[in-house]
C-alpha atoms as a PDB file:
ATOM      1  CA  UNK A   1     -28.691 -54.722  40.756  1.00  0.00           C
ATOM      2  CA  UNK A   2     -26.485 -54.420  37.551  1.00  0.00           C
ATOM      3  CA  UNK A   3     -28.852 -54.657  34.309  1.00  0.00           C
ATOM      4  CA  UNK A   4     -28.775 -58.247  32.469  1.00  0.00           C
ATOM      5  CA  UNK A   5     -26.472 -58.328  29.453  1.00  0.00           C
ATOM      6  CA  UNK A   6     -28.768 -59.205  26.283  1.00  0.00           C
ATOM      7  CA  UNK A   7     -26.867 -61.997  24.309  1.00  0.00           C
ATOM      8  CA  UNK A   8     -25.831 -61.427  20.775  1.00  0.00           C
ATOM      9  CA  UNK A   9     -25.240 -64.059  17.795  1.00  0.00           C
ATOM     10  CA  UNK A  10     -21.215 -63.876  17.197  1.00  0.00           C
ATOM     11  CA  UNK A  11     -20.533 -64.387  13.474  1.00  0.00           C
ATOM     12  CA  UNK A  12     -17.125 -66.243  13.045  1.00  0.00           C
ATOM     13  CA  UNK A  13     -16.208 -66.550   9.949  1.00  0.00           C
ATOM     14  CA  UNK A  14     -12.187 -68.058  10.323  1.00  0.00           C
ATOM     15  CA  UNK A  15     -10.779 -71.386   9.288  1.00  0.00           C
ATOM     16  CA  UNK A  16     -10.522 -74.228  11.837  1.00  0.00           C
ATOM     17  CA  UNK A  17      -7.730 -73.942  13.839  1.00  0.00           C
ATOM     18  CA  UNK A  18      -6.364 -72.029  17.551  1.00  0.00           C
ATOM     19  CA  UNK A  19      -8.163 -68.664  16.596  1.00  0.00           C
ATOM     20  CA  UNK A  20     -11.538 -70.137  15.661  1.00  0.00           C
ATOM     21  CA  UNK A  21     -11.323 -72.242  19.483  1.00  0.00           C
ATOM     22  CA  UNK A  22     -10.288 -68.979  20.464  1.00  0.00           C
ATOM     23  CA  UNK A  23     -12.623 -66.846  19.520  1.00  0.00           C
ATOM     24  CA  UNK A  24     -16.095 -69.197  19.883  1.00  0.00           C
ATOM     25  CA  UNK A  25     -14.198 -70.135  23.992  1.00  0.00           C
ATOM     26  CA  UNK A  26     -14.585 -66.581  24.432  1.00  0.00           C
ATOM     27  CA  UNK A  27     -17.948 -65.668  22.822  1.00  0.00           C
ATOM     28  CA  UNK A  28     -19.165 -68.478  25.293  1.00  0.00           C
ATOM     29  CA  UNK A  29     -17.344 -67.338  28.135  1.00  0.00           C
ATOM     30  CA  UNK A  30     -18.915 -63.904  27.567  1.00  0.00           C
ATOM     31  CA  UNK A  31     -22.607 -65.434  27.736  1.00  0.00           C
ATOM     32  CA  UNK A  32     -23.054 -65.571  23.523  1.00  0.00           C
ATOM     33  CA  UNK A  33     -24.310 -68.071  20.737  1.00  0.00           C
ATOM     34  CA  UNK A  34     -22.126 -68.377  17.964  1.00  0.00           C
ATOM     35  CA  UNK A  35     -22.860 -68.694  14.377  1.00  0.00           C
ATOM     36  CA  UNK A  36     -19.944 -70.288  12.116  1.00  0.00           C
ATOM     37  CA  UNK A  37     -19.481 -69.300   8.396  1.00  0.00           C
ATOM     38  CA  UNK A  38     -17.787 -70.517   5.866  1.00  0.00           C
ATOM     39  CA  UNK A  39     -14.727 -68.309   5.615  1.00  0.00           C
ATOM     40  CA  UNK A  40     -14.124 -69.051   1.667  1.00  0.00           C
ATOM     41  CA  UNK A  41     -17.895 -67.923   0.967  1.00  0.00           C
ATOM     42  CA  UNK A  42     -17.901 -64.411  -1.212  1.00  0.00           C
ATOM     43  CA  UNK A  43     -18.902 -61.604   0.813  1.00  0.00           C
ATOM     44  CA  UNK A  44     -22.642 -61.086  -0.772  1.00  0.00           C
ATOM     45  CA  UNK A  45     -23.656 -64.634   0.077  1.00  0.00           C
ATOM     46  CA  UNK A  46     -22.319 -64.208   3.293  1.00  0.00           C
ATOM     47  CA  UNK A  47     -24.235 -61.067   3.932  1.00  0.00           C
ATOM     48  CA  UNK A  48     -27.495 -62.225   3.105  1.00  0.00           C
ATOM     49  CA  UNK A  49     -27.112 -65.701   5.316  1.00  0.00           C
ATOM     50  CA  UNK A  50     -26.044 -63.085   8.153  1.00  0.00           C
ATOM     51  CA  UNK A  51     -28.992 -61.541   7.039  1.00  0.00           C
ATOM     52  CA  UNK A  52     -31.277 -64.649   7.452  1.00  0.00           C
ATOM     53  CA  UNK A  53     -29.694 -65.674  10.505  1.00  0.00           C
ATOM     54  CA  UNK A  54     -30.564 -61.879  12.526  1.00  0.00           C
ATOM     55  CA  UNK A  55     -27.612 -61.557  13.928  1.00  0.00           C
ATOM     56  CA  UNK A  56     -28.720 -58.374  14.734  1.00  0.00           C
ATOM     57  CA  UNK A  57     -31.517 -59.938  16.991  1.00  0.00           C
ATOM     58  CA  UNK A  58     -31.320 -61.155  20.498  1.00  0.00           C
ATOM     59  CA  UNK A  59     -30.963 -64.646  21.179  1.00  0.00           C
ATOM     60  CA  UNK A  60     -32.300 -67.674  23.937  1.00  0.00           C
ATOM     61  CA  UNK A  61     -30.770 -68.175  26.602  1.00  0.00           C
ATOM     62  CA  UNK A  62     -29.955 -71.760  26.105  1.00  0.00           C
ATOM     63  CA  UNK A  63     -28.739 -71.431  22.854  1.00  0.00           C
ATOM     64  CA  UNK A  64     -24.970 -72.237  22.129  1.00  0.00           C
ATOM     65  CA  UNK A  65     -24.601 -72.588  18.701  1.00  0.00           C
ATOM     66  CA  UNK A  66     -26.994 -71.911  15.514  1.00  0.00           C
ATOM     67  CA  UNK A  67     -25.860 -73.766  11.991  1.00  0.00           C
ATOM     68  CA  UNK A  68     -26.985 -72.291   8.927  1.00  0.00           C
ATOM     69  CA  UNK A  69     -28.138 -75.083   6.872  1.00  0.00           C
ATOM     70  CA  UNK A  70     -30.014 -75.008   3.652  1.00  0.00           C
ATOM     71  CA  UNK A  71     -31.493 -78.374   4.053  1.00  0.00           C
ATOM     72  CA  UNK A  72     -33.526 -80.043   0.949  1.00  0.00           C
ATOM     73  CA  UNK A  73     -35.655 -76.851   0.350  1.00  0.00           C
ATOM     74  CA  UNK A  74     -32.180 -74.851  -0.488  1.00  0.00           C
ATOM     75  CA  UNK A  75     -33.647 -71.783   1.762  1.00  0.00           C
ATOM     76  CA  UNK A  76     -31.204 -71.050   4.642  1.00  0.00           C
ATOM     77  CA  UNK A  77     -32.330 -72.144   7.930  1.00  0.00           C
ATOM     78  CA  UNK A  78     -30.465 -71.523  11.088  1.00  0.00           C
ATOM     79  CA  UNK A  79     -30.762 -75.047  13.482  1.00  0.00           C
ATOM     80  CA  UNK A  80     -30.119 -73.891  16.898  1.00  0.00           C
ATOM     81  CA  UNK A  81     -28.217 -76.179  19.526  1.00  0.00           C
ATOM     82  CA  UNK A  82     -28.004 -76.387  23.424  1.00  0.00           C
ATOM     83  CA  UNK A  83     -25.068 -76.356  25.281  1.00  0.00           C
ATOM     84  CA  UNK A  84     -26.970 -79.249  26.849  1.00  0.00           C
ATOM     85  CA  UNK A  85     -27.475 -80.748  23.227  1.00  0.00           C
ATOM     86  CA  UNK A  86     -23.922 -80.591  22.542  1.00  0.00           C
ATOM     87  CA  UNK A  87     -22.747 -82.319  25.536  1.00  0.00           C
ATOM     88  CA  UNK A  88     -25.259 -84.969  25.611  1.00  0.00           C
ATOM     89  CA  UNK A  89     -24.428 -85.691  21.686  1.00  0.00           C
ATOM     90  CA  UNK A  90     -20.601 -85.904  21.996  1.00  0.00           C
ATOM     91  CA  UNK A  91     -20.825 -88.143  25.345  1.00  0.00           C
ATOM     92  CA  UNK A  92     -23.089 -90.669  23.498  1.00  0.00           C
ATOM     93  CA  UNK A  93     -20.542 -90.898  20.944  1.00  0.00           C
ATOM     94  CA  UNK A  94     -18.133 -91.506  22.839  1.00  0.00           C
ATOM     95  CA  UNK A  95     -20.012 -93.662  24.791  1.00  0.00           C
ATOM     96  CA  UNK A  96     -20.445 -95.709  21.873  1.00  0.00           C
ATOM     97  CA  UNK A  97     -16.833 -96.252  20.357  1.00  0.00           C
ATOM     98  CA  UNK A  98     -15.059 -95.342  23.239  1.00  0.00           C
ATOM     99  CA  UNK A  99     -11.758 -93.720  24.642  1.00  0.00           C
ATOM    100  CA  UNK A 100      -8.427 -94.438  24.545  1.00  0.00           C
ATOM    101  CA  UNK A 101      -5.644 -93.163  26.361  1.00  0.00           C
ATOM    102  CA  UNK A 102      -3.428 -92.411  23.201  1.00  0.00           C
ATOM    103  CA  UNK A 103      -6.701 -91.463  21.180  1.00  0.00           C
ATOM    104  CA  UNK A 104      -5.942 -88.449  18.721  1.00  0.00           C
ATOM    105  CA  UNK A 105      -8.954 -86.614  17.124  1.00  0.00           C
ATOM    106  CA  UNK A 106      -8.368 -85.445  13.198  1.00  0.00           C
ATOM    107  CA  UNK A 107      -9.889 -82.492  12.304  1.00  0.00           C
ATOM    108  CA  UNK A 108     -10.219 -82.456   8.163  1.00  0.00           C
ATOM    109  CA  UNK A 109     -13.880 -81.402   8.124  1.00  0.00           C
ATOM    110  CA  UNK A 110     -15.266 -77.652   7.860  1.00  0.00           C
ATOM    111  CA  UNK A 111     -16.270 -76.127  11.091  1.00  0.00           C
ATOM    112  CA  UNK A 112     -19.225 -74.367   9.802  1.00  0.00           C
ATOM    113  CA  UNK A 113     -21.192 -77.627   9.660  1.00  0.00           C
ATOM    114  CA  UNK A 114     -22.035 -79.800  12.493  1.00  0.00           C
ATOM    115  CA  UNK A 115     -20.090 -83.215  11.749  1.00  0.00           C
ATOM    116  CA  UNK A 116     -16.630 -80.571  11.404  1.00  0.00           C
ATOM    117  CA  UNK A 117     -17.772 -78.808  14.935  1.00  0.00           C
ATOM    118  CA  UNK A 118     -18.592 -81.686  16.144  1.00  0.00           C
ATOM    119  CA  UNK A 119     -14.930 -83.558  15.914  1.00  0.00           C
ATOM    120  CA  UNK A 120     -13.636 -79.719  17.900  1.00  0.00           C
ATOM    121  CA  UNK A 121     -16.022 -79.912  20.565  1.00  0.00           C
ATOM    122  CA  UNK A 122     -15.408 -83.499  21.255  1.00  0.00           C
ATOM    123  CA  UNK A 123     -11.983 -83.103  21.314  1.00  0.00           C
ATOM    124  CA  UNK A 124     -12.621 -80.055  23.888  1.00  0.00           C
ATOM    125  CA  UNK A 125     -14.679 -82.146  25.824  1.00  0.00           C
ATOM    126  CA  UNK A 126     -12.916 -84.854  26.670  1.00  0.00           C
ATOM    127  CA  UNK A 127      -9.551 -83.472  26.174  1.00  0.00           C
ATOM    128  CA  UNK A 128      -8.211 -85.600  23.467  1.00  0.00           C
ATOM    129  CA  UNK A 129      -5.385 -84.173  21.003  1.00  0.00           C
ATOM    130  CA  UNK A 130      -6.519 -82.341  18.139  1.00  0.00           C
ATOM    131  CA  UNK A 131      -4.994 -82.385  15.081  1.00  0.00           C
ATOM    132  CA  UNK A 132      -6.702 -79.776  12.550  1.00  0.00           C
ATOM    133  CA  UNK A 133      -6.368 -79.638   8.745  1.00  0.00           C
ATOM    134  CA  UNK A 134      -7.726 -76.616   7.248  1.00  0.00           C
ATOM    135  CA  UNK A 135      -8.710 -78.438   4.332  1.00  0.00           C
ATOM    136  CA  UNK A 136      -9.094 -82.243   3.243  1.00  0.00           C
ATOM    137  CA  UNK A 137      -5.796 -83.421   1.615  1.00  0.00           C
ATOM    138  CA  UNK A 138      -4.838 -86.670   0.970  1.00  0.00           C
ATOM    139  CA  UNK A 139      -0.829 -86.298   1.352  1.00  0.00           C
ATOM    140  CA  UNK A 140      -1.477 -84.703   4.850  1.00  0.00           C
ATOM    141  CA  UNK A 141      -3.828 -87.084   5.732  1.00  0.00           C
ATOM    142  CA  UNK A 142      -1.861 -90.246   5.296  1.00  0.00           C
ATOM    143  CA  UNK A 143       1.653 -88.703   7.464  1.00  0.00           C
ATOM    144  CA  UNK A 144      -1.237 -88.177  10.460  1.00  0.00           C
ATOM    145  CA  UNK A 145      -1.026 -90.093  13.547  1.00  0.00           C
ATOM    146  CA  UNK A 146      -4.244 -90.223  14.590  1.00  0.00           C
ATOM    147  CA  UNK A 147      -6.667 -92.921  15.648  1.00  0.00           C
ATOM    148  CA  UNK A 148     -10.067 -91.305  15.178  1.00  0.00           C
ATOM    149  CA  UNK A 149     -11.647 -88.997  12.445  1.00  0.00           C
ATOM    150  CA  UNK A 150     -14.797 -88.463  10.890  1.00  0.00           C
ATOM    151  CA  UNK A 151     -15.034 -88.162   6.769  1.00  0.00           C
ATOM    152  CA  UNK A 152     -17.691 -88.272   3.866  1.00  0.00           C
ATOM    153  CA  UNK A 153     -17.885 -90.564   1.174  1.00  0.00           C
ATOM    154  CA  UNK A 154     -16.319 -88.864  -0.945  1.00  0.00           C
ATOM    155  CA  UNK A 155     -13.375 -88.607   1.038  1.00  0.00           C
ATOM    156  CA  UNK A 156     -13.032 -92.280   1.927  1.00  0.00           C
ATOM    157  CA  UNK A 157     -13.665 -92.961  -1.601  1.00  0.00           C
ATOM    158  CA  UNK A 158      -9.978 -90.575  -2.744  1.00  0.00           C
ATOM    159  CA  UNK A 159      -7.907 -92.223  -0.047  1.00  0.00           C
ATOM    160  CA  UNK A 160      -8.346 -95.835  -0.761  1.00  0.00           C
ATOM    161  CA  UNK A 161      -8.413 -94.606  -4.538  1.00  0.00           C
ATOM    162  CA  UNK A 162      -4.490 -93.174  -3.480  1.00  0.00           C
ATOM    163  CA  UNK A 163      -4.014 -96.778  -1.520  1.00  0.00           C
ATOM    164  CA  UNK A 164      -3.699 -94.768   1.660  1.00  0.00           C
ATOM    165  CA  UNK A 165      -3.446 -96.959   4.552  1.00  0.00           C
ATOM    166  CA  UNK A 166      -6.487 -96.527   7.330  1.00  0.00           C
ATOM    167  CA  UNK A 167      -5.592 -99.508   9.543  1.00  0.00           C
ATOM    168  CA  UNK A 168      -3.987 -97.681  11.639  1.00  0.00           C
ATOM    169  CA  UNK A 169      -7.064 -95.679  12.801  1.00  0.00           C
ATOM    170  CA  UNK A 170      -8.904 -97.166  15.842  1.00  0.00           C
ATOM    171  CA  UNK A 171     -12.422 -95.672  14.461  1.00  0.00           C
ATOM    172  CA  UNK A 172     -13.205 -93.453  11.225  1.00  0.00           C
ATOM    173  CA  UNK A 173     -17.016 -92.159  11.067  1.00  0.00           C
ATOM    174  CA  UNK A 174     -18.320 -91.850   7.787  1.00  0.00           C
ATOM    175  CA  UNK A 175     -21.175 -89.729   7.658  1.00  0.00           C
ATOM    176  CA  UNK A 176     -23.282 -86.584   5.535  1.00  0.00           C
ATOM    177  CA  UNK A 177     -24.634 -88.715   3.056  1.00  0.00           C
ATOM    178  CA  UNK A 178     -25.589 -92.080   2.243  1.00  0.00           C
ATOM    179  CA  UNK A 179     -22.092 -94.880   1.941  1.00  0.00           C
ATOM    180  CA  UNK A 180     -22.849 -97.004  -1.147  1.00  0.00           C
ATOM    181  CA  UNK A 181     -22.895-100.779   0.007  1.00  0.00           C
ATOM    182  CA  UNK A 182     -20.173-101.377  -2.643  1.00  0.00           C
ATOM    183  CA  UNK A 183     -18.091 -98.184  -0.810  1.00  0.00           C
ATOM    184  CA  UNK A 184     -18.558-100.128   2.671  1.00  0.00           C
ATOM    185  CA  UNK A 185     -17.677-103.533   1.760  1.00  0.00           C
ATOM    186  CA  UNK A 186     -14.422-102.231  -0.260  1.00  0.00           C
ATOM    187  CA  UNK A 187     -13.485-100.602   2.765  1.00  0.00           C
ATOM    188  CA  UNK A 188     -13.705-103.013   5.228  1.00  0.00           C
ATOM    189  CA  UNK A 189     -11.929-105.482   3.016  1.00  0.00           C
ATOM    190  CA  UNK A 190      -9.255-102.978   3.367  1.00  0.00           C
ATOM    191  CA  UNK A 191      -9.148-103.376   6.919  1.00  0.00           C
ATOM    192  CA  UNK A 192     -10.897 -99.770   7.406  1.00  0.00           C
ATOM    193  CA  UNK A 193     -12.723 -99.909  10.675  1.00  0.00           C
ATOM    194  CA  UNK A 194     -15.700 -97.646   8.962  1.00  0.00           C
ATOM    195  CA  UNK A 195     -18.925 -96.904  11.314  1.00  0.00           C
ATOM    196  CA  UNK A 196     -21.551 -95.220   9.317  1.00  0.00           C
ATOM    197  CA  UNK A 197     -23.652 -92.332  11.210  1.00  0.00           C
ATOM    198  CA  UNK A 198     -26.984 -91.229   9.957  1.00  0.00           C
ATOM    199  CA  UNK A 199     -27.758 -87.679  11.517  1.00  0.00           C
ATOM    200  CA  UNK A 200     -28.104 -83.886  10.534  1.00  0.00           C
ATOM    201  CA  UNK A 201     -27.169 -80.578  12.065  1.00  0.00           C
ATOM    202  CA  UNK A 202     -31.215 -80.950  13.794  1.00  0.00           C
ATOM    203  CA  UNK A 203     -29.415 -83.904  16.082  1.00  0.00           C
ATOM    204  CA  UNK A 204     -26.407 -82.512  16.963  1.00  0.00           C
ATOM    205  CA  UNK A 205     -24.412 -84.571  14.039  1.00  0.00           C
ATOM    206  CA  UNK A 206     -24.523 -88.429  13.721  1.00  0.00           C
ATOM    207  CA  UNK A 207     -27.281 -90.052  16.086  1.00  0.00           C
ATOM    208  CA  UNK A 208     -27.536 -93.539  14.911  1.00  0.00           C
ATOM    209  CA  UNK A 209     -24.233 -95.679  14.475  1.00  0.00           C
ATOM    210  CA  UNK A 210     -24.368 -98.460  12.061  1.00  0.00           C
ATOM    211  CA  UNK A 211     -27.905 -98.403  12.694  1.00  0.00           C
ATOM    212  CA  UNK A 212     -28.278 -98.469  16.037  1.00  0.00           C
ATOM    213  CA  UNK A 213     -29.179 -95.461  17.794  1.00  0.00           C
ATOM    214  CA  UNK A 214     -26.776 -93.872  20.466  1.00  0.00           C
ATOM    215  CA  UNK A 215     -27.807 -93.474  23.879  1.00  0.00           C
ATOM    216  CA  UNK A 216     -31.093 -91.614  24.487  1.00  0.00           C
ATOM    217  CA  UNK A 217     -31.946 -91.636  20.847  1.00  0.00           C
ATOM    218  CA  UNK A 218     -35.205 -93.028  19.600  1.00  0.00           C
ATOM    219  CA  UNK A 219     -36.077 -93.624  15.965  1.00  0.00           C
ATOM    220  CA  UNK A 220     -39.590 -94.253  15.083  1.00  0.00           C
ATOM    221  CA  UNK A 221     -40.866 -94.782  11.031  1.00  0.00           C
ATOM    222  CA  UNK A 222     -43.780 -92.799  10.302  1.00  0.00           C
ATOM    223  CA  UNK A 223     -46.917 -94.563   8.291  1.00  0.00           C
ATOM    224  CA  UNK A 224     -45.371 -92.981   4.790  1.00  0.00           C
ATOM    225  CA  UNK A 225     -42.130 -94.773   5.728  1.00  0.00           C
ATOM    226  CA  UNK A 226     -40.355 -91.043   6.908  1.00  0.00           C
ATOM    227  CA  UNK A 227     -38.067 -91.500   9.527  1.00  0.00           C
ATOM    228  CA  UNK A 228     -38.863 -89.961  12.778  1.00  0.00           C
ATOM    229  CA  UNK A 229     -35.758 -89.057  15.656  1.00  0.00           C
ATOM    230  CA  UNK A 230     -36.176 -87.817  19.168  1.00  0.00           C
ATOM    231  CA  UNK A 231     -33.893 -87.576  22.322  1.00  0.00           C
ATOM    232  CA  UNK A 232     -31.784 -84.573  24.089  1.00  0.00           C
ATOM    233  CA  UNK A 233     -29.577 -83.658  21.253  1.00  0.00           C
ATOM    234  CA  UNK A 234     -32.465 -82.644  19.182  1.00  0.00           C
ATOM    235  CA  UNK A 235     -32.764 -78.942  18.493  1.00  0.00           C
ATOM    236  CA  UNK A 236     -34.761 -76.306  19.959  1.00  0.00           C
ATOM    237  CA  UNK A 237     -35.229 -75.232  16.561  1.00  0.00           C
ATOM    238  CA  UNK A 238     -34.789 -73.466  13.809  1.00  0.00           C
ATOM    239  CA  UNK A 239     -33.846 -69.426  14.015  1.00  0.00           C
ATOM    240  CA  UNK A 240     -36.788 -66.945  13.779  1.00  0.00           C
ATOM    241  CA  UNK A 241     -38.776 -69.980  12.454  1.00  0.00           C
ATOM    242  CA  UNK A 242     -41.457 -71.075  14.507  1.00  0.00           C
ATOM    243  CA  UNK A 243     -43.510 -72.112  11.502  1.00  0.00           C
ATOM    244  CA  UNK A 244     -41.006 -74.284  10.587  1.00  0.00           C
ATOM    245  CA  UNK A 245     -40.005 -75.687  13.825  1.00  0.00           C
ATOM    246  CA  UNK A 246     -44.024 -76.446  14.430  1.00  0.00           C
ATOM    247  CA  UNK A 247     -43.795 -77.927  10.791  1.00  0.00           C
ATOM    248  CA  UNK A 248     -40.793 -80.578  11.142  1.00  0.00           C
ATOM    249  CA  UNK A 249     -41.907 -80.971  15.080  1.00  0.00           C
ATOM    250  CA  UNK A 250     -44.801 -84.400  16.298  1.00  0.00           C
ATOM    251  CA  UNK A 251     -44.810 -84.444  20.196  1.00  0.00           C
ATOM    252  CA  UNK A 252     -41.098 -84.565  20.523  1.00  0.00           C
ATOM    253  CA  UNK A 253     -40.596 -86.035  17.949  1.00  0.00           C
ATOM    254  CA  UNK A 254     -37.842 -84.204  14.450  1.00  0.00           C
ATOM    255  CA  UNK A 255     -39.871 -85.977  11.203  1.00  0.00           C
ATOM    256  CA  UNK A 256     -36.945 -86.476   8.935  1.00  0.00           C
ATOM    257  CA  UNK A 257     -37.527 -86.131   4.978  1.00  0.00           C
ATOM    258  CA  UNK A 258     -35.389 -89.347   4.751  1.00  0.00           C
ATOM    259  CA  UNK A 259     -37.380 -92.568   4.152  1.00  0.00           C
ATOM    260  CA  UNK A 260     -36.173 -95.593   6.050  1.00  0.00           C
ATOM    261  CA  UNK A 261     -36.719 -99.176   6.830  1.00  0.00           C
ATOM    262  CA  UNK A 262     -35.853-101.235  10.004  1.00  0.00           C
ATOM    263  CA  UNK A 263     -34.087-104.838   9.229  1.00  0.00           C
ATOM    264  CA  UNK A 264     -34.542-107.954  10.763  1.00  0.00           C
ATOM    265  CA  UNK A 265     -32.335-107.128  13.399  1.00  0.00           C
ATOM    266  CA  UNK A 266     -34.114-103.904  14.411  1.00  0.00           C
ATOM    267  CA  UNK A 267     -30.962-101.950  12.532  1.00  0.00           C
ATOM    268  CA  UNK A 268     -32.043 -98.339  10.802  1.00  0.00           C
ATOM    269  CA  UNK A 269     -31.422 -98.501   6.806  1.00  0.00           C
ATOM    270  CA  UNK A 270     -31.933 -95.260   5.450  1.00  0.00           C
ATOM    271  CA  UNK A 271     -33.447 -95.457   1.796  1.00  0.00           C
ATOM    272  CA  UNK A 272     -33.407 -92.109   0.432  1.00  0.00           C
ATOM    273  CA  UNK A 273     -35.039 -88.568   0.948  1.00  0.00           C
ATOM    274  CA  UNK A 274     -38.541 -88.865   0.678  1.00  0.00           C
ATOM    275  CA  UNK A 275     -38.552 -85.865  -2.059  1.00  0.00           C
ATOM    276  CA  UNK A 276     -35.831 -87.356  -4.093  1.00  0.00           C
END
């Protein structure tokens, strides 16, 4: 009986695009996890978050993918996701704004965080057309045809600063930090059809949608007001961690350091992190 292949943690360190699909399609194929990196990041900091990440050490089998994340204690921390995570995050998105047939995905996110993956792997999984930008810019941006993308503040605040028009997308997430309530109201007088996502690379990416939850997500408030997340996209946990997987962990449930409040209509409004 041949001898059982111990799986490895493949470092990829390459800018969105064909060889990054490439490469991660075939370290999959091949039984592995993959770890992405930020390709622009100087070689010593990349060596010590290899480093902190063992790549050198075997992994679980159900592990896909692991995201280094520094999270708010600023020590690297490597969040490891399912295959079965994955899948179950990207169909409940997709269950929730749904799919068209002339749908286009825009890629303008990095790929070594979970909301960039994320955008790829959906994409993948439902084969929609992909159209990757390496980087964010706003002239490339505004010539795409695409009717779904997923941005930060920041971004959304540049392109209606340039008077770009977003009307003609069919869904933009806006996610990875909080969307000031002036931000969301000047956008949707602009005919931007903005759905916020609260989430974090422990959930798979975005898990509740305008403050709803998605499918098979449960939010919960602790008594100090902390909020408290649990369903199938959750994480096994986080990479030669235990302590801090026990630490973040309640009986299922990921305890958040974001503080939160439910409105009258049961919607999730997150307040701020709890160690801000």
């Amino acid at each position: 009986m041949p001898a059982r292949t111990e799986r490895s943690l493949v470092s990829l360190a390459m800018p969105p695009g064909e060889e990054f699909i490439a490469a991660l399609e075939s370290s999959w194929s091949a039984g592995h996890a993959v770890l992405p990196l930020d390709p622009t990041a100087p070689p010593p900091v990349r060596a010590a978050l290899l480093g902190a990440m063992g790549t050198d050490q075997p992994v679980a089998d159900d592990v896909a993918l692991v995201i280094a994340t520094s999270g708010s204690t600023g020590v690297p921390k490597g969040v490891e996701l399912t295959h079965t995570a994955l899948e179950v995050a990207n169909k409940a998105v997709h269950a929730r704004i749904g799919l068209e047939p002339d749908d286009v995905w825009l890629s303008c996110l990095p790929w070594h965080h979970v909301g960039g993956l994320q955008v790829m792997l959906r994409a993948r999984r439902f084969n929609i057309p992909l159209v990757v930008h390496e980087r964010f810019e706003v002239t490339r941006f505004a010539s795409t045809e695409a009717t779904l993308a997923s941005l930060v503040p920041t971004q959304l605040v540049t392109l209606l600063d340039e008077g770009v028009d977003l009307r003609r997308f069919r869904v933009i997430l806006l996610g990875g930090g909080a969307a000031s309530r002036d931000l969301l109201a000047r956008a949707r007088s602009a005919g931007v059809p903005v759905v916020t996502t609260y989430g974090m690379s422990e959930t798979a990416g975005g898990c509740v949608y305008d403050g709803v939850p998605l499918d098979g997500v449960d939010v919960t408030l602790r008594p100090d007001g902390r909020i408290a997340l649990r369903g199938p996209m959750l994480m096994n946990g986080y990479r030669l961690r235990p302590d801090l997987t026990v630490a973040g962990g309640e009986y299922g449930w990921r305890v958040t350091n974001d503080l939160g409040a439910m409105d009258d209509d049961g919607r999730l409004r997150v307040l701020g992190g709890a160690d801000d």
